[in-house]
N, C-alpha and C. Protein backbone atom coordinates (compact mmCIF):
# COMPACT_ATOMS: atom_id res chain seq x y z
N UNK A 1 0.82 -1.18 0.00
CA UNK A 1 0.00 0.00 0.00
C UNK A 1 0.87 1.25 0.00
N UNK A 2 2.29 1.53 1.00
CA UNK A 2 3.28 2.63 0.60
C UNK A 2 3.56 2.68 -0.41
N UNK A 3 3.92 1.63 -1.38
CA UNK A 3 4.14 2.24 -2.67
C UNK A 3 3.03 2.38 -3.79
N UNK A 4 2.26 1.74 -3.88
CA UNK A 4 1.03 2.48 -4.50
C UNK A 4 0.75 3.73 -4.05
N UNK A 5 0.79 4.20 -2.92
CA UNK A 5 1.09 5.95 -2.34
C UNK A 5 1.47 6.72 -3.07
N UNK A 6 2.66 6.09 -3.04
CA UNK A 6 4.31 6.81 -3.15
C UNK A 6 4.36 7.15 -4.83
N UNK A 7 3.89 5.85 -5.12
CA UNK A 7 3.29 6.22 -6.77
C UNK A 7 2.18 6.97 -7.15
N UNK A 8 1.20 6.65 -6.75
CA UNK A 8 0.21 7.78 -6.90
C UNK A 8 0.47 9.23 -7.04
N UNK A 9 1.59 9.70 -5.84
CA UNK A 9 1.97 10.96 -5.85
C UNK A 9 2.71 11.38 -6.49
N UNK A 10 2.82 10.44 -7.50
CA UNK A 10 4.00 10.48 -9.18
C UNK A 10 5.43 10.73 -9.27
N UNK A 11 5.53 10.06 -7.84
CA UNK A 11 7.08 9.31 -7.82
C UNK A 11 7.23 8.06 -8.82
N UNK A 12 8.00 8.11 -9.78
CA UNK A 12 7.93 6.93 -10.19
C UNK A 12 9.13 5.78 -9.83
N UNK A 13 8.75 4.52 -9.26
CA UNK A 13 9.16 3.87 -8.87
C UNK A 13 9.79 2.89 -9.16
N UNK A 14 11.06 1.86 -9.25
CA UNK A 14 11.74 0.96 -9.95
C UNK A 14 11.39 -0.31 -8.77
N UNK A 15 10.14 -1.18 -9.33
CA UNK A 15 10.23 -1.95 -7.95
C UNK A 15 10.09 -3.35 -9.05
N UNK A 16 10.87 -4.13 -8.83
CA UNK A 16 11.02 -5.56 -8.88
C UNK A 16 11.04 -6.52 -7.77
N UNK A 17 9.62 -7.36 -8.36
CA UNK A 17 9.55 -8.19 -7.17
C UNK A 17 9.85 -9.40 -7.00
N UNK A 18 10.56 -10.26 -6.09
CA UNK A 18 10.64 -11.14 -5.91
C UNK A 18 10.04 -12.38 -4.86
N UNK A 19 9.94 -13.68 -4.94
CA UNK A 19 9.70 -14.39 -4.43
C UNK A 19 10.12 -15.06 -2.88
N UNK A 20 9.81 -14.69 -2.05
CA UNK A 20 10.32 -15.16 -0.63
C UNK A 20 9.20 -16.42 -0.06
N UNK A 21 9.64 -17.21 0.86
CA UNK A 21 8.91 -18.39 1.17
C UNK A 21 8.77 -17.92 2.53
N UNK A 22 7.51 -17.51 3.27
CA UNK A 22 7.90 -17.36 4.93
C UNK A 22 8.12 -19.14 5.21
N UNK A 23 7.24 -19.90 4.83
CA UNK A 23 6.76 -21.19 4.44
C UNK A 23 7.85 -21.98 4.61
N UNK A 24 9.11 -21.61 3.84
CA UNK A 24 10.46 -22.31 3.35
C UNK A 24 11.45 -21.88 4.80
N UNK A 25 11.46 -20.78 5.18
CA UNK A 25 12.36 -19.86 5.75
C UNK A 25 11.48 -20.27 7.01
N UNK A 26 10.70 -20.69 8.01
CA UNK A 26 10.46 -21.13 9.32
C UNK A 26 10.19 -22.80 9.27
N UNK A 27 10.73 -23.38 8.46
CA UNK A 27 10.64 -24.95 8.38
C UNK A 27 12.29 -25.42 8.95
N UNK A 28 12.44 -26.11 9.59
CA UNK A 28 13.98 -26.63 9.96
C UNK A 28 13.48 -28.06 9.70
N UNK A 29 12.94 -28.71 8.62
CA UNK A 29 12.96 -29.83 8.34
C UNK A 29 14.05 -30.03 7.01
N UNK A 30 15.68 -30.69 7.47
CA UNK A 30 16.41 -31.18 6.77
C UNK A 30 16.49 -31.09 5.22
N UNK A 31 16.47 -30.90 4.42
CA UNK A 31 16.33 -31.19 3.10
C UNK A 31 15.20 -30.98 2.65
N UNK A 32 13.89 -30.58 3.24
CA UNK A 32 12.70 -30.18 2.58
C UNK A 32 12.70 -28.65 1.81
N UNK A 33 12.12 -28.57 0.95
CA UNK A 33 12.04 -27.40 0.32
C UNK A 33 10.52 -27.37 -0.15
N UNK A 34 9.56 -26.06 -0.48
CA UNK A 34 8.20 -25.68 -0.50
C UNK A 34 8.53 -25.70 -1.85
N UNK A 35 9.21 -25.66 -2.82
CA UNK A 35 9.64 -25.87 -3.95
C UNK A 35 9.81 -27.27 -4.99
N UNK A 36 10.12 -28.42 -4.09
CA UNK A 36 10.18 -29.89 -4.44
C UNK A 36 8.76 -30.35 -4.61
N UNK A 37 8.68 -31.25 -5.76
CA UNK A 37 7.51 -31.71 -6.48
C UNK A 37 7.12 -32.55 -5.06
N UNK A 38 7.16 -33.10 -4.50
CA UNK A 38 7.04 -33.99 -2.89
C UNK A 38 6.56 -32.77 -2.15
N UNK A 39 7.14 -32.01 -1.57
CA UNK A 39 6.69 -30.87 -0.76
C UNK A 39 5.56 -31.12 0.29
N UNK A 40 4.64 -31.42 -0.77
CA UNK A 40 3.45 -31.44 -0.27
C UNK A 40 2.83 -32.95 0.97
N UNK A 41 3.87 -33.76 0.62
CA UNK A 41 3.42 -35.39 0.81
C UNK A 41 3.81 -35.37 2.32
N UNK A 42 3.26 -36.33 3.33
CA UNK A 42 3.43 -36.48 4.61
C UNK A 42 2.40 -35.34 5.10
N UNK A 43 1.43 -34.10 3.92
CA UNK A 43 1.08 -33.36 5.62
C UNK A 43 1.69 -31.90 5.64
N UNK A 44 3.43 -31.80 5.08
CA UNK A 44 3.61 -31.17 4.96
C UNK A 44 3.17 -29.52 5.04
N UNK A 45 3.11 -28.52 5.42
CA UNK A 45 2.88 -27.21 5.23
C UNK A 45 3.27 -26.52 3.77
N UNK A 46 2.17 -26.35 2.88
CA UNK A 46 2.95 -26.02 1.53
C UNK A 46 2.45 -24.25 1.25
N UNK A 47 1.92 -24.01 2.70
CA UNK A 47 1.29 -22.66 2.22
C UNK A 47 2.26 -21.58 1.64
N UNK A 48 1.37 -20.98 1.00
CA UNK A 48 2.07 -19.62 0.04
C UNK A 48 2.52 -20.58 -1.34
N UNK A 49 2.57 -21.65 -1.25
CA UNK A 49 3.22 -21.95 -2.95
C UNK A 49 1.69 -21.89 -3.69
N UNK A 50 0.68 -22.40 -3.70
CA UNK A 50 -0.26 -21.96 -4.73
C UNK A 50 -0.43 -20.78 -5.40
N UNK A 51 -0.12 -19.67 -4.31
CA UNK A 51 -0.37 -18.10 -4.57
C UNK A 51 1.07 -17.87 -5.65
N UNK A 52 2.24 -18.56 -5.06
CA UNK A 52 3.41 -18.15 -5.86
C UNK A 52 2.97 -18.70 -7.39
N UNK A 53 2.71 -20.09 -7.50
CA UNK A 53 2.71 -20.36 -8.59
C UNK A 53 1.86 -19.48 -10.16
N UNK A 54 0.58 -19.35 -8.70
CA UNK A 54 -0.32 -18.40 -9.43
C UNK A 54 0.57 -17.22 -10.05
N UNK A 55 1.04 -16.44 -9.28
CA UNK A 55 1.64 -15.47 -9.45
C UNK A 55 2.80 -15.50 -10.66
N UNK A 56 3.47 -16.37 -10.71
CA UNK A 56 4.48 -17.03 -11.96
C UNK A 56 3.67 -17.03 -13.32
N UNK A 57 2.29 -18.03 -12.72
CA UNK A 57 1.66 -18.27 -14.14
C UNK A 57 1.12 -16.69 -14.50
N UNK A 58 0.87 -15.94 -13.59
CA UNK A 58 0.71 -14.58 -14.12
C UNK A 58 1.83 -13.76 -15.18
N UNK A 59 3.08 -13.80 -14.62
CA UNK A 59 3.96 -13.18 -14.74
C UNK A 59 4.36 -13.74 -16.07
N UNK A 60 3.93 -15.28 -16.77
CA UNK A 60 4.42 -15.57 -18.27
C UNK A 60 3.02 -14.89 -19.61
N UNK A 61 2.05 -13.90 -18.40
CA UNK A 61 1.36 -13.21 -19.04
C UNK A 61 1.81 -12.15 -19.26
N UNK A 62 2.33 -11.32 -18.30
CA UNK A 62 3.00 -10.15 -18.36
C UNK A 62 2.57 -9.37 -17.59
N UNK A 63 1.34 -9.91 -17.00
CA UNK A 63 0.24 -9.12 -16.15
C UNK A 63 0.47 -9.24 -14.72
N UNK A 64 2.01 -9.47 -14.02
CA UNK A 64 1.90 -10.14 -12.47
C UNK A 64 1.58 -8.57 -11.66
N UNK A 65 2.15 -7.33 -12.26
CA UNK A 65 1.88 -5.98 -11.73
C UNK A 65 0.54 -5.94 -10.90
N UNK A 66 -0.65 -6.45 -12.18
CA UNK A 66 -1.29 -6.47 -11.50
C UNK A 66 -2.53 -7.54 -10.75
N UNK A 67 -1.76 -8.83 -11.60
CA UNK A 67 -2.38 -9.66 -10.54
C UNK A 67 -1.58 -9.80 -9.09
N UNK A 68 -0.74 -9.33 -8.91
CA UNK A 68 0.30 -9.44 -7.42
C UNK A 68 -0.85 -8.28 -6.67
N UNK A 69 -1.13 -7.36 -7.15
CA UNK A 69 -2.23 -5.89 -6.48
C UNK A 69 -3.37 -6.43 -5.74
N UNK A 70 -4.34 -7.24 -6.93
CA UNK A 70 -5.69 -7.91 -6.91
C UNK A 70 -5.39 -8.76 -5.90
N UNK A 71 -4.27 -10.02 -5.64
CA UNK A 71 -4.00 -10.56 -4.27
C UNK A 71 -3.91 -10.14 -3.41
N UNK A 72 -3.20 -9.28 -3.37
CA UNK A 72 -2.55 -8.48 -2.01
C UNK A 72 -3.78 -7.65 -1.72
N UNK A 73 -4.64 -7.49 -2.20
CA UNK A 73 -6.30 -6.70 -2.19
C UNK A 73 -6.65 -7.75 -1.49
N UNK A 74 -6.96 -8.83 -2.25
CA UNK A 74 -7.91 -10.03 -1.66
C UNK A 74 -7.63 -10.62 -0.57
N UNK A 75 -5.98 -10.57 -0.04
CA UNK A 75 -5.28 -11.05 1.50
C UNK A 75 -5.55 -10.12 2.12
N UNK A 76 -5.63 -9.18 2.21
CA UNK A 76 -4.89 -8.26 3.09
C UNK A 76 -5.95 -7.21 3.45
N UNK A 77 -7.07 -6.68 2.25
CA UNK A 77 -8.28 -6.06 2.67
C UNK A 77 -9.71 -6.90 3.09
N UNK A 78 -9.60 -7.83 2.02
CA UNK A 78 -10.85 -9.06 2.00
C UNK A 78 -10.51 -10.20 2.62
N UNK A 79 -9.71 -10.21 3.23
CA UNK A 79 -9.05 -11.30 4.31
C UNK A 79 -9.48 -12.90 3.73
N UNK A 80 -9.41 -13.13 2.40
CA UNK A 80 -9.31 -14.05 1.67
C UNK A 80 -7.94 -14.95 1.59
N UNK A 81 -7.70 -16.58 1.99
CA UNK A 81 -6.89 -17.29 1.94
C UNK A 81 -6.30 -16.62 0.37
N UNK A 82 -4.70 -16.88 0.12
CA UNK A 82 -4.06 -16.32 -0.63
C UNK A 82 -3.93 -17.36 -1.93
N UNK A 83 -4.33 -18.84 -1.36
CA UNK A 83 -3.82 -20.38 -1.75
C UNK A 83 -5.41 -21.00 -2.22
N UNK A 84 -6.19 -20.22 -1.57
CA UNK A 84 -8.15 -20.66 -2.12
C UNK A 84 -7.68 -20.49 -4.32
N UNK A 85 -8.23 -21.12 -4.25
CA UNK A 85 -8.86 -21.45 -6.04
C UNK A 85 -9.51 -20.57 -6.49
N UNK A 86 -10.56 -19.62 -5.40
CA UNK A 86 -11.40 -18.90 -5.34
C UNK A 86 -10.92 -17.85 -5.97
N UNK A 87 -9.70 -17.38 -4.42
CA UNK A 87 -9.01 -16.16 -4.53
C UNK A 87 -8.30 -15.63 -5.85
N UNK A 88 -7.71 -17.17 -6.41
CA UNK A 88 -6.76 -16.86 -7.30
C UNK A 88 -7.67 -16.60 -8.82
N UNK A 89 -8.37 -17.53 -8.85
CA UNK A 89 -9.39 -16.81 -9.91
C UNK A 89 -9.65 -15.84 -9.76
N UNK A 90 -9.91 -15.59 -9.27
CA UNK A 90 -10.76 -13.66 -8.54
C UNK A 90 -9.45 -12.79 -9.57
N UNK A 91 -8.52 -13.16 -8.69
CA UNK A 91 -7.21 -12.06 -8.71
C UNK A 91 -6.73 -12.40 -10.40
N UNK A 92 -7.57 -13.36 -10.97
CA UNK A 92 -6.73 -13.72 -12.55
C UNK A 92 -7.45 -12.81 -12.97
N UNK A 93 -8.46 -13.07 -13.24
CA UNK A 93 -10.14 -12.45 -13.39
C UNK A 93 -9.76 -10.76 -13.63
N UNK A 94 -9.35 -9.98 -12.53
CA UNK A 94 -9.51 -8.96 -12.31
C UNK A 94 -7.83 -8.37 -12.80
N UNK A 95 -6.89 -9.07 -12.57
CA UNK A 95 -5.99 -8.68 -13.81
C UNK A 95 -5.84 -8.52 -15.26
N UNK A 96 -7.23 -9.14 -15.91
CA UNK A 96 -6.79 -9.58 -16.83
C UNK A 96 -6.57 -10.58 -17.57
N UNK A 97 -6.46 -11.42 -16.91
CA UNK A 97 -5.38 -12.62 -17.34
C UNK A 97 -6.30 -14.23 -18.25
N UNK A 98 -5.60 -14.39 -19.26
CA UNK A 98 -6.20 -15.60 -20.42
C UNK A 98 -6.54 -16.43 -18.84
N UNK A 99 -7.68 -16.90 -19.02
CA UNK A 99 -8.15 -18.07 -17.56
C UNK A 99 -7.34 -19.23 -18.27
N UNK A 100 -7.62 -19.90 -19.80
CA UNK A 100 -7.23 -20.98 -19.96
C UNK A 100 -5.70 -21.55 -19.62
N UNK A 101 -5.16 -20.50 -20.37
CA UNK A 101 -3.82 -20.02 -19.78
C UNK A 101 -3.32 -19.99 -18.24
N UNK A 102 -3.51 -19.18 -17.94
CA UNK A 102 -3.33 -19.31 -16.46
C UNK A 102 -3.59 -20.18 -15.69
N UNK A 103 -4.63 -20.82 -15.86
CA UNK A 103 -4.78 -22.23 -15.42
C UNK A 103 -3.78 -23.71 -15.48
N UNK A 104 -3.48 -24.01 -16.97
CA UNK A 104 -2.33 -24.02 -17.69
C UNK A 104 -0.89 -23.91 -16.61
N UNK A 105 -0.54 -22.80 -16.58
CA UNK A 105 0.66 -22.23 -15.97
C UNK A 105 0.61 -22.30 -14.88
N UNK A 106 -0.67 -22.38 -13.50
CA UNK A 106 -0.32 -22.42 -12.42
C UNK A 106 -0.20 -23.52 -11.79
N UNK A 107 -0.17 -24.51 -12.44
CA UNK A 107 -0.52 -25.99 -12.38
C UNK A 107 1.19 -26.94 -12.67
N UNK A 108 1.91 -25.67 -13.68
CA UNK A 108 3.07 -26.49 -13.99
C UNK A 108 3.83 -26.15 -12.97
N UNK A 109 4.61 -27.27 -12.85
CA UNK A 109 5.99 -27.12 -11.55
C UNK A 109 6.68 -26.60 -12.03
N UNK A 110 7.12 -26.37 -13.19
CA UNK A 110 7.99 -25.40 -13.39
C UNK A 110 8.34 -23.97 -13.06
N UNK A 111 7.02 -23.89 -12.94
CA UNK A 111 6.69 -22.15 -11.72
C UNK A 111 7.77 -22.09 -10.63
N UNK A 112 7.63 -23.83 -10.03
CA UNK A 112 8.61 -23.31 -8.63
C UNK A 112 10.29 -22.98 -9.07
N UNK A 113 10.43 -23.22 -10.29
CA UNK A 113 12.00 -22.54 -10.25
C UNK A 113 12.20 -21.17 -9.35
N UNK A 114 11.34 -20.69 -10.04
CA UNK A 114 11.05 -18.97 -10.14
C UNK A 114 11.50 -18.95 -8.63
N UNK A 115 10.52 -19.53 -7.68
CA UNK A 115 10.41 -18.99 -6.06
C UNK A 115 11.65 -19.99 -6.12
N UNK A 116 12.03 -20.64 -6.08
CA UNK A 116 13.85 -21.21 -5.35
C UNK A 116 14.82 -20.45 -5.65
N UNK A 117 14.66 -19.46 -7.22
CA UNK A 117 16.36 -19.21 -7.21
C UNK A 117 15.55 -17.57 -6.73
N UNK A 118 14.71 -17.00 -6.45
CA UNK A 118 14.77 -15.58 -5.97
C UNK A 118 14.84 -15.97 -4.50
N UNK A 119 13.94 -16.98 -3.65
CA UNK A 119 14.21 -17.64 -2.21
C UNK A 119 15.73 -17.66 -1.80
N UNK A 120 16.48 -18.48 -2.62
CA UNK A 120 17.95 -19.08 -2.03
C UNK A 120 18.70 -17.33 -2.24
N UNK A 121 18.45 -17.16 -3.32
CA UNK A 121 19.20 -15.30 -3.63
C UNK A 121 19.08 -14.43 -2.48
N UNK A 122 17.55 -14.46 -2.09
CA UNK A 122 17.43 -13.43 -0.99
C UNK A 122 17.85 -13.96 0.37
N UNK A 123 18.40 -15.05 0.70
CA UNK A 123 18.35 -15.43 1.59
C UNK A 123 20.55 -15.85 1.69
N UNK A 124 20.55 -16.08 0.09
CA UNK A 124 21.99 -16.66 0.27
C UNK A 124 22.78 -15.12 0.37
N UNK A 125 22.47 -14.55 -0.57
CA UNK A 125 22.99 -12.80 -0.57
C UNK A 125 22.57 -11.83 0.50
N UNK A 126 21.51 -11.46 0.38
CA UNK A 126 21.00 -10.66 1.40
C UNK A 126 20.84 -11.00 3.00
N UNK A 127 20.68 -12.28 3.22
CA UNK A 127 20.28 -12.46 4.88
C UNK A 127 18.53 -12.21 4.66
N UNK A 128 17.75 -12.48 3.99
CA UNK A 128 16.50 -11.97 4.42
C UNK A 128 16.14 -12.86 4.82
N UNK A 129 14.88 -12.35 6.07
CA UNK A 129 14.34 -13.51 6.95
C UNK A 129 13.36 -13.48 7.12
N UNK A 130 12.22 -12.07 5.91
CA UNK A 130 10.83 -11.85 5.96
C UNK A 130 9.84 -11.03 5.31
N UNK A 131 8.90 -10.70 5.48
CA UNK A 131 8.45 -10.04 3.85
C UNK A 131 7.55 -8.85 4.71
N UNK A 132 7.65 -7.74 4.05
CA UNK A 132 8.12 -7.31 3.19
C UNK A 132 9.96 -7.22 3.33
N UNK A 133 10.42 -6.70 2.59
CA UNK A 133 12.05 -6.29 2.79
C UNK A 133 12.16 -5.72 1.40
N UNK A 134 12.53 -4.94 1.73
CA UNK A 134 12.84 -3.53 0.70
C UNK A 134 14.44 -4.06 0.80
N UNK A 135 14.71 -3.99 -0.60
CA UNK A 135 16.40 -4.21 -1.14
C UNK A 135 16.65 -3.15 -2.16
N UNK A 136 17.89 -2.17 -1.83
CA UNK A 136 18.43 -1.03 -2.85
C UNK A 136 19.82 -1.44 -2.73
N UNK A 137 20.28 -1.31 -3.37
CA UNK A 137 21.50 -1.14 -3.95
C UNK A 137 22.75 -1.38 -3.05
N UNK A 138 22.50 -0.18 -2.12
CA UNK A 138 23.27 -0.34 -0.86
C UNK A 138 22.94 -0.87 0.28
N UNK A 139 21.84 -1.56 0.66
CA UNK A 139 21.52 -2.05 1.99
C UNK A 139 19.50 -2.62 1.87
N UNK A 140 19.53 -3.45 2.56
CA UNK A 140 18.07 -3.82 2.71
C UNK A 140 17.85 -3.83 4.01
N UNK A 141 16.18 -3.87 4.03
CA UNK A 141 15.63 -3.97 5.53
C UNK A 141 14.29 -4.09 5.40
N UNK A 142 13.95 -4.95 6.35
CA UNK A 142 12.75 -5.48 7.01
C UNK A 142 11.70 -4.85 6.96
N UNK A 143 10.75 -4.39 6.24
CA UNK A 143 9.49 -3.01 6.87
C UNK A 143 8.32 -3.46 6.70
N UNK A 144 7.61 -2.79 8.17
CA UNK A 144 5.74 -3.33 8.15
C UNK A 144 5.55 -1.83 8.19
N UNK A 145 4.76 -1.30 6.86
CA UNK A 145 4.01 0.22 7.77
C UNK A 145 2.69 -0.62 7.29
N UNK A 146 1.99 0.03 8.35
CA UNK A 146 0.41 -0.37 8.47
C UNK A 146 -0.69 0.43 9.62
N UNK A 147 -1.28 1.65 9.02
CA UNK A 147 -1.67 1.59 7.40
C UNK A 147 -0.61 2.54 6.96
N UNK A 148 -0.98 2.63 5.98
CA UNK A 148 -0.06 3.27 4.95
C UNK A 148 -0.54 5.09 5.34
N UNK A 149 0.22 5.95 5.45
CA UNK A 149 -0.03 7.03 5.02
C UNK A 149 -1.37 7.64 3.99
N UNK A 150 -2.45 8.09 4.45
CA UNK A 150 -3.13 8.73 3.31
C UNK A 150 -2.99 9.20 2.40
N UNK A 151 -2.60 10.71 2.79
CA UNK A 151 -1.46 11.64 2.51
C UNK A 151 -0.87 11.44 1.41
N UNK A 152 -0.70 11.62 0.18
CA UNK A 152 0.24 11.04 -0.67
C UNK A 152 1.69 12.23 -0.50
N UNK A 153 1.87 12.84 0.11
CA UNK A 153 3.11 13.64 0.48
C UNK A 153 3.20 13.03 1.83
N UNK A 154 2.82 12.40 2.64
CA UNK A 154 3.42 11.92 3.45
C UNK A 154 3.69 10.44 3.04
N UNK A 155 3.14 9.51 2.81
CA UNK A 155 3.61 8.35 2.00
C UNK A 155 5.31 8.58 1.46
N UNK A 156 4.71 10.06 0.20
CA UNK A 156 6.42 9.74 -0.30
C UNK A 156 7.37 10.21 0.89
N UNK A 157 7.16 11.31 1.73
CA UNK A 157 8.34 11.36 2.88
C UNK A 157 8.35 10.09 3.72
N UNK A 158 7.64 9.20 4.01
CA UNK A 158 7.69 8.41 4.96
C UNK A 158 8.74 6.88 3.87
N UNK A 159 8.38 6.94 2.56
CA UNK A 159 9.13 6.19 1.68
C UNK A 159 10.42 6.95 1.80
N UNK A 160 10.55 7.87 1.74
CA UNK A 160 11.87 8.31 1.65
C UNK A 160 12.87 8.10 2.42
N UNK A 161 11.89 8.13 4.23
CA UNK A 161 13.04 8.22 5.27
C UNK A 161 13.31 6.78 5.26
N UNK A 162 12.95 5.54 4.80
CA UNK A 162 12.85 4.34 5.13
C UNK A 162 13.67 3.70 3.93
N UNK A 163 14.02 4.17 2.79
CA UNK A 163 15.38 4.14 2.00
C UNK A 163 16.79 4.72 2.55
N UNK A 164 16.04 6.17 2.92
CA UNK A 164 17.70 6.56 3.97
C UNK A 164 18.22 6.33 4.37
N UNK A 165 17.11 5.16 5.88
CA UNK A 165 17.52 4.40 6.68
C UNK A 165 18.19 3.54 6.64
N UNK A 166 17.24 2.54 5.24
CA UNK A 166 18.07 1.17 4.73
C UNK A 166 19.12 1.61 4.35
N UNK A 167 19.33 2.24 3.44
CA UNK A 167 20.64 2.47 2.74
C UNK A 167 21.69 2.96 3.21
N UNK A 168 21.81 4.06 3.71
CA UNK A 168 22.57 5.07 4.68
C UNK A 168 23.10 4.64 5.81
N UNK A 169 21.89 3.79 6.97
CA UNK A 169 22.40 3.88 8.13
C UNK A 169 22.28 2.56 8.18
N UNK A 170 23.66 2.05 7.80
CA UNK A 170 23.58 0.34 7.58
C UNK A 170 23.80 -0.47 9.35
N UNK A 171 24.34 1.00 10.31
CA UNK A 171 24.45 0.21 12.32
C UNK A 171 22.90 0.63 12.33
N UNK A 172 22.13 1.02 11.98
CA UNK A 172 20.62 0.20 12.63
C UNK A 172 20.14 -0.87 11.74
N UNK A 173 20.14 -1.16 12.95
CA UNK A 173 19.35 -2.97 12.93
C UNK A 173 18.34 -3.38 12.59
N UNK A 174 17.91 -2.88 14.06
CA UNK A 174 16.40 -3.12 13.87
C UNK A 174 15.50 -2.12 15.07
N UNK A 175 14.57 -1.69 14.28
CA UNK A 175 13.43 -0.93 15.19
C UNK A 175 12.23 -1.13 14.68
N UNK A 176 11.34 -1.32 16.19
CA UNK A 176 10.34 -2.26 16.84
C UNK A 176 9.84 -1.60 17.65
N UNK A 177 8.53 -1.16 17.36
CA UNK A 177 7.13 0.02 18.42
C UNK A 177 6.66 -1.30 19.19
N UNK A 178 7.09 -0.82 20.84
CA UNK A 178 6.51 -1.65 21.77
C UNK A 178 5.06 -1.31 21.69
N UNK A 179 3.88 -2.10 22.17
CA UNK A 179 2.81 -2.25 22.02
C UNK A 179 2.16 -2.00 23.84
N UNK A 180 1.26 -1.00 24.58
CA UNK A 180 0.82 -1.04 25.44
C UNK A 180 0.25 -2.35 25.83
N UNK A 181 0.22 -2.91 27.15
CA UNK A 181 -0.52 -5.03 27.04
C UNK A 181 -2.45 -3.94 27.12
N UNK A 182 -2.75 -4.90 26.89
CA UNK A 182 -4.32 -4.63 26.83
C UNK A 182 -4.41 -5.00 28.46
N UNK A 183 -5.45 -3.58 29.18
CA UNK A 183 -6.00 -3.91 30.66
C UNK A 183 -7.09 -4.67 30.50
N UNK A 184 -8.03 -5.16 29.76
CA UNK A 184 -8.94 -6.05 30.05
C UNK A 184 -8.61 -7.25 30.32
C-alpha cells in the first residue's frame, strides 16, 4: 500500500519483485524445500506456494503488476486465503489474465524454479528472513508500515526516510514500536 502511495503521488518507482517463502524460511525440516515436487506429501505445510505459482503463471502473461495488487487486495483487505482457487481466480479475473492459460501455468511445476532461485538469492545474498524487505542497492531492511499514510506527500516522505535508513544507516538494525498489554 506505501508504494502504491508513493506512486500515486508520481514518484515513479523501480520496484522488482521477488519471491520469498515465509513457508520455506520457518521450516527446519532437513532437506525439505516448498519448492520440491514432494513438498506437499506427509502433511507437509505447503502454504504460500499456490499463490506463488499463481503469481508465476501470471507473470508468463505479463500481467503479475497487477495480478500481485488484486492478491494483495484479496489477502490483506478481503481477508481471503491467498492459496483458495477462489481467490486466485478472482485475482486472474480482475488482472486480466487468459483463464485458460493461467490455469495451464499455475498448475506447472515449473513455476517453482522462479520462487527457489529468488528464495535461495534473498536469503543466500541478502540475509533476508521476511516479507516485506525492501532491497536497494546499498543495503536492505525489514518493513511493516500499516496503514499506509493517506497523505500522498506523506507516504512519499515516509518512503523516503525508510530508503535513507536502509541504505545510509547500515548500524541500525532493527526498530520495533513496543505495544501497550491490553488492561482487560
Amino acid at each position: 500500500m506505501l508504494l502504491r502511495r508513493v506512486q500515486e503521488a508520481g514518484r515513479p518507482l523501480d520496484v522488482r519483485w521477488r519471491y520469498f517463502s515465509l513457508t520455506q524460511v520457518n521450516n527446519d525440516e532437513q532437506g525439505w524445500t516448498i519448492w520440491s515436487p514432494d513438498a506437499a506429501a506427509n502433511g507437509a505445510d505447503v502454504r504460500g506456494r499456490a499463490a506463488f505459482m499463481a503469481a508465476e503463471a501470471a507473470r508468463r502473461q505479463d500481467h503479475f503488476n497487477a495480478f500481485h495488487e488484486a492478491l494483495l487486495h484479496r489477502r490483506h483487505q478481503l481477508r481471503e486465503d491467498a492459496d483458495a482457487d477462489t481467490t486466485l481466480l478472482a485475482a486472474a479475473e480482475e488482472a486480466g489474465l487468459d483463464r485458460e492459460r493461467f490455469e495451464r501455468d499455475r498448475q506447472d511445476p515449473s513455476t517453482l524454479e522462479a520462487l527457489a532461485r529468488d528464495h535461495l538469492e534473498a536469503v543466500e545474498e541478502r540475509g533476508v528472513f521476511g516479507t516485506p524487505t525492501l532491497v536497494t542497492p546499498t543495503g536492505a531492511g525489514y518493513v511493516r508500515v500499516r496503514p499506509a499514510p493517506e497523505a500522498p506527500e506523506e507516504a512519499v516522505r515516509t518512503f523516503d526516510e525508510l530508503i535513507d535508513l536502509i541504505s545510509g544507516r547500515p548500524y541500525v538494525l532493527e526498530v520495533k514500536r513496543p505495544r501497550k498489554p491490553d488492561k482487560t
